[in-house]
Protein backbone atom coordinates (compact mmCIF):
# COMPACT_ATOMS: atom_id res chain seq x y z
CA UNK A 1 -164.08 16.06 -67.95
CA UNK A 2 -162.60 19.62 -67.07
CA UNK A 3 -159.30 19.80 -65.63
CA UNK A 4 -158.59 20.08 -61.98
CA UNK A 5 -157.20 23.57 -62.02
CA UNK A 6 -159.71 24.67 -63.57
CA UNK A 7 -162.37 26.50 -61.90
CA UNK A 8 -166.08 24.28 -62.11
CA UNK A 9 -168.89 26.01 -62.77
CA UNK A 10 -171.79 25.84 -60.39
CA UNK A 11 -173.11 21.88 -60.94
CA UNK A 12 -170.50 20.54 -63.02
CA UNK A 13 -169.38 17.97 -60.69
CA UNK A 14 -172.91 16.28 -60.90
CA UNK A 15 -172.84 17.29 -65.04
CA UNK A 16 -170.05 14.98 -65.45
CA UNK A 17 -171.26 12.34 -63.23
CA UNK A 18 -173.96 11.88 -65.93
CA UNK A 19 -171.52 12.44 -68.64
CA UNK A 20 -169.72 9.59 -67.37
CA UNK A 21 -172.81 7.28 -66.79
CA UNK A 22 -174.17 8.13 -70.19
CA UNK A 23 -170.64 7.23 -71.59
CA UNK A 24 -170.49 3.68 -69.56
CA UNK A 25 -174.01 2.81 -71.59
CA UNK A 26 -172.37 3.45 -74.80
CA UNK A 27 -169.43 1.86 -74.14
CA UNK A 28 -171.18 -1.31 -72.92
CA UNK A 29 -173.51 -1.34 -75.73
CA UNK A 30 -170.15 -1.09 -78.39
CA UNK A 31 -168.96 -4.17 -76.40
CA UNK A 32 -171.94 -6.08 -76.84
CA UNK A 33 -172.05 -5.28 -80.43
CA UNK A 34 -168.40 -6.38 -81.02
CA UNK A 35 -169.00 -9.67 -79.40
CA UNK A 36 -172.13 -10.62 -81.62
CA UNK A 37 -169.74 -9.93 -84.29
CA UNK A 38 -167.23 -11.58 -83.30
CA UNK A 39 -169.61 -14.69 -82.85
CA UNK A 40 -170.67 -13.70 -86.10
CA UNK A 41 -167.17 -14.38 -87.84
CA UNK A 42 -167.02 -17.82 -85.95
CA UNK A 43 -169.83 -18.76 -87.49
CA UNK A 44 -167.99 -18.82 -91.02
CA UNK A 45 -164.70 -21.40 -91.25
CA UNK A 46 -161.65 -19.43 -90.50
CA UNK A 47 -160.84 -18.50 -93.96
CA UNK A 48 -164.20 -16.33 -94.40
CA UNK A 49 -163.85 -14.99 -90.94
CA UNK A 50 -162.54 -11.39 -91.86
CA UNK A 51 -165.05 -11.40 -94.93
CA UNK A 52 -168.06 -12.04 -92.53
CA UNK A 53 -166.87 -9.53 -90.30
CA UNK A 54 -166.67 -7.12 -93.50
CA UNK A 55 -170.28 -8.02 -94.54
CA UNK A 56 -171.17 -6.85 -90.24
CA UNK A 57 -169.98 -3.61 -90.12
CA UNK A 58 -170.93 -3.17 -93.63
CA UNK A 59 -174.55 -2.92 -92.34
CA UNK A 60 -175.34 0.54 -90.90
CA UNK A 61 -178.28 -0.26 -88.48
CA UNK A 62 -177.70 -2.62 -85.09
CA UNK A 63 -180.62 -4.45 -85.49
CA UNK A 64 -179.97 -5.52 -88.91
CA UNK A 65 -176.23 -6.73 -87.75
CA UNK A 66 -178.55 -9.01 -85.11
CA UNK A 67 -180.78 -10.17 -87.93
CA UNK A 68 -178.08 -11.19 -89.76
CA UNK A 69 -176.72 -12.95 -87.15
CA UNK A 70 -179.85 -14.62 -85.96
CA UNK A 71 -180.35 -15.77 -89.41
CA UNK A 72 -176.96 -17.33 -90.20
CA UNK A 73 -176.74 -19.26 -86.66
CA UNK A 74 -179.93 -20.62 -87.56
CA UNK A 75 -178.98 -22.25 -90.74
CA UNK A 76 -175.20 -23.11 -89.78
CA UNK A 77 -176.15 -24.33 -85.70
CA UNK A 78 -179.91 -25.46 -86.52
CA UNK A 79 -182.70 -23.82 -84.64
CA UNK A 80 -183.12 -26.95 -82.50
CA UNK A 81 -179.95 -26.97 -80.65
CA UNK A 82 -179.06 -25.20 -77.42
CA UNK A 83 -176.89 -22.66 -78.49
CA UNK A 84 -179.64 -20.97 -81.12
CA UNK A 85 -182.09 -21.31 -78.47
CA UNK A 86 -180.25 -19.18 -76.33
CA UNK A 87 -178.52 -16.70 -79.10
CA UNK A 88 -181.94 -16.42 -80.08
CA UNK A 89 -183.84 -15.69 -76.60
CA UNK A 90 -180.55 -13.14 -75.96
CA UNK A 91 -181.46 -11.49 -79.43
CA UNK A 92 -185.16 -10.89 -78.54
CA UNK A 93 -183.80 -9.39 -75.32
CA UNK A 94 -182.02 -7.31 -77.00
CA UNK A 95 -184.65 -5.99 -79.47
CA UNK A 96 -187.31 -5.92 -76.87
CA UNK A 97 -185.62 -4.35 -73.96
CA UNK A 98 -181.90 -3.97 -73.83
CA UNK A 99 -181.76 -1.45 -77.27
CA UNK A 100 -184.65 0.80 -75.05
CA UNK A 101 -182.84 1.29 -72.55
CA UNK A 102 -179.63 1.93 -74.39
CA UNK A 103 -181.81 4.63 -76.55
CA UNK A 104 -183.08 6.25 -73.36
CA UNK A 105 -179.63 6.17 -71.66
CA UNK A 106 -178.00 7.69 -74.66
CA UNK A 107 -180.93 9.94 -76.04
CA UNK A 108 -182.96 11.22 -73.60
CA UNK A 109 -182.25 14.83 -73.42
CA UNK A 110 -181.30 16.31 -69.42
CA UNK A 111 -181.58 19.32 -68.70
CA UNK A 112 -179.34 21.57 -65.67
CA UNK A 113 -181.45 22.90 -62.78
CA UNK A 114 -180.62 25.13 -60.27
CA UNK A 115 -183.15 25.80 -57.77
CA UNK A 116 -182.45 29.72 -56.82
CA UNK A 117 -184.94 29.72 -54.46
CA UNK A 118 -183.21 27.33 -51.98
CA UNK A 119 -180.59 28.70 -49.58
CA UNK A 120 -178.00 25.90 -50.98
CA UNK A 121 -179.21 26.60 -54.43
CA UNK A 122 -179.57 22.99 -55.15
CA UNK A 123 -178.02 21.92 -58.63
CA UNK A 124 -179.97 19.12 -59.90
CA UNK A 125 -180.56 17.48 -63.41
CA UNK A 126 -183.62 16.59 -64.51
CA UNK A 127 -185.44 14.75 -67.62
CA UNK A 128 -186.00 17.65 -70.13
CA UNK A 129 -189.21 17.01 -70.78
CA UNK A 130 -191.02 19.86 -71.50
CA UNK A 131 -190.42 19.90 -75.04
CA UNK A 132 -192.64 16.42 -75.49
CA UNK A 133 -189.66 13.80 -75.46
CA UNK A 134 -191.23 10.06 -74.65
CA UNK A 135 -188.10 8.91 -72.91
CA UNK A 136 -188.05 12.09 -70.63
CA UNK A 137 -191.89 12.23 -70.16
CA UNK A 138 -191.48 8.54 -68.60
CA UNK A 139 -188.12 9.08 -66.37
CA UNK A 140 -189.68 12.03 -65.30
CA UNK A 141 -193.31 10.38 -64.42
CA UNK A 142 -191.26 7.62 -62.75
CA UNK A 143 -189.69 9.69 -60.32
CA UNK A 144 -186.77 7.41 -60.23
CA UNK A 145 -183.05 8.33 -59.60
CA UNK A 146 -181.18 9.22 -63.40
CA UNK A 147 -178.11 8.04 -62.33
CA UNK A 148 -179.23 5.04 -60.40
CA UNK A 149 -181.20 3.59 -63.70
CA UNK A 150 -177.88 4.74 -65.82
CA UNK A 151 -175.93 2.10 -63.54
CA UNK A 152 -179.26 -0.33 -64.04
CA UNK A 153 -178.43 0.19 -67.47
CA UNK A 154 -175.47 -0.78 -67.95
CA UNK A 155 -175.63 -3.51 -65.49
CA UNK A 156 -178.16 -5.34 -68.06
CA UNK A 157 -176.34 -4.47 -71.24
CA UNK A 158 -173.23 -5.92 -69.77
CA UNK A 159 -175.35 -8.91 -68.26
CA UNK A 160 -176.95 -9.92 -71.76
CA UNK A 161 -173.82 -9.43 -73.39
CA UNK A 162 -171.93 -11.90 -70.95
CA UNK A 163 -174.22 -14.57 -71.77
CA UNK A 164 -173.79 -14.01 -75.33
CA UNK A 165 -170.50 -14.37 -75.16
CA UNK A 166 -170.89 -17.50 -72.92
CA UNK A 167 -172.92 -18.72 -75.54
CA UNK A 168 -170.31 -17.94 -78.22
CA UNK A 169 -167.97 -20.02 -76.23
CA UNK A 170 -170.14 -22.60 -76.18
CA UNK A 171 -169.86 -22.96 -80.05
CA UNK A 172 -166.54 -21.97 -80.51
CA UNK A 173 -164.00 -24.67 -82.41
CA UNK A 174 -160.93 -23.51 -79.50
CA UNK A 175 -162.88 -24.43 -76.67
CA UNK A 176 -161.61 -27.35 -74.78
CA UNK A 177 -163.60 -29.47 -72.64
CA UNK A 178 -167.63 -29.64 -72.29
CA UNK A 179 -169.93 -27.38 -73.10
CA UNK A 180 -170.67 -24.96 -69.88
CA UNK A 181 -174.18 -23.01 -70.19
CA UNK A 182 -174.96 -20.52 -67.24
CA UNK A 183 -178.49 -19.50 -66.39
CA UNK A 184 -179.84 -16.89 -68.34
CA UNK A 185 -179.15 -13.61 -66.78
CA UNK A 186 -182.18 -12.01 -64.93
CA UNK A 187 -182.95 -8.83 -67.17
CA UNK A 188 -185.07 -6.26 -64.99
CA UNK A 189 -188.29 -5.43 -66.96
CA UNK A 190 -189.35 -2.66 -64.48
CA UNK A 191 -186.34 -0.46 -65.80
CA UNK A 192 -187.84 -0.41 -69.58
CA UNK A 193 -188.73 3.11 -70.36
């Protein structure tokens, strides 16, 4: 973000508002990511738990990282009990909605629009769609407000990631007491892009 004294150009306020909203999705997305690795390396005794978390960020691609995941709670907390159920119904989440609409928070290009012809010359910014981008194309077709599904966004990224965590909990060997298992969050479908 510019400095204060600094003079703004002509829509930069509403620039970095997007900046910033763009910036919350990736952030929240990193966060989710570092707890399924951290309930990665608790799925390994506590000897192996700084190898496992060697072999995670040794894989390049987010969805393998889940995979992996997926695969090793299966065989170490069985695919019948409560807390695979759930990892794994979080994980599809994930793949099936949550990653779009971190991809089309993070990638889809914006463009700056002035509208000369008004008398306030209106600053707005828009889907850049012209150039054939999916992501754009859709926000753009949608009609709905950029900064409004940004906030949606992150909202759900930090939603499924809660209950992952919740469900990390759940299995950990330092919790104390029962297990606790909150209803699964309510992920909005309509925001998928």
């Amino acid at each position: 973000m510019s400095d204060d004294t600094e003079p703004k150009f002509h829509g930069q306020e509403l620039k970095d508002k997007h900046a910033v909203a763009i910036g919350r999705i990736a952030m929240a997305w990193n966060e989710l990511h570092e707890n399924l690795a951290e309930f990665f390396g608790q799925l390994f005794e506590e000897a192996d738990y700084g190898l496992a978390l060697t072999s995670w960020h040794a894989l390049v691609s987010d969805n393998a990282q889940r995979e992996m995941l997926r695969a090793v709670a299966e065989v170490k907390l069985g695919n019948e009990s409560k807390a695979y159920k759930e990892l794994y119904w979080s994980l599809k989440q994930i793949k099936k909605q949550i990653s779009n609409l971190r991809n089309t928070g993070v990638h889809m290009p914006l463009m700056s629009f002035t509208d000369l012809a008004s008398d306030d010359r209106t600053h707005q910014i828009l889907p850049l769609s012209m150039f054939g981008n999916r992501k754009a194309i859709a926000m753009e077709t949608s009609g709905k407000d950029i900064l409004k599904e940004y906030a949606d966004y992150e909202r759900q990224i930090r939603n499924i990631g809660s209950y992952c965590f919740a469900i990390m909990f759940n299995v950990s060997p330092r919790r104390a007491g029962p297990e606790k298992w909150p209803g699964r969050p309510n992920l909005d479908s309509s925001a998928q892009n």
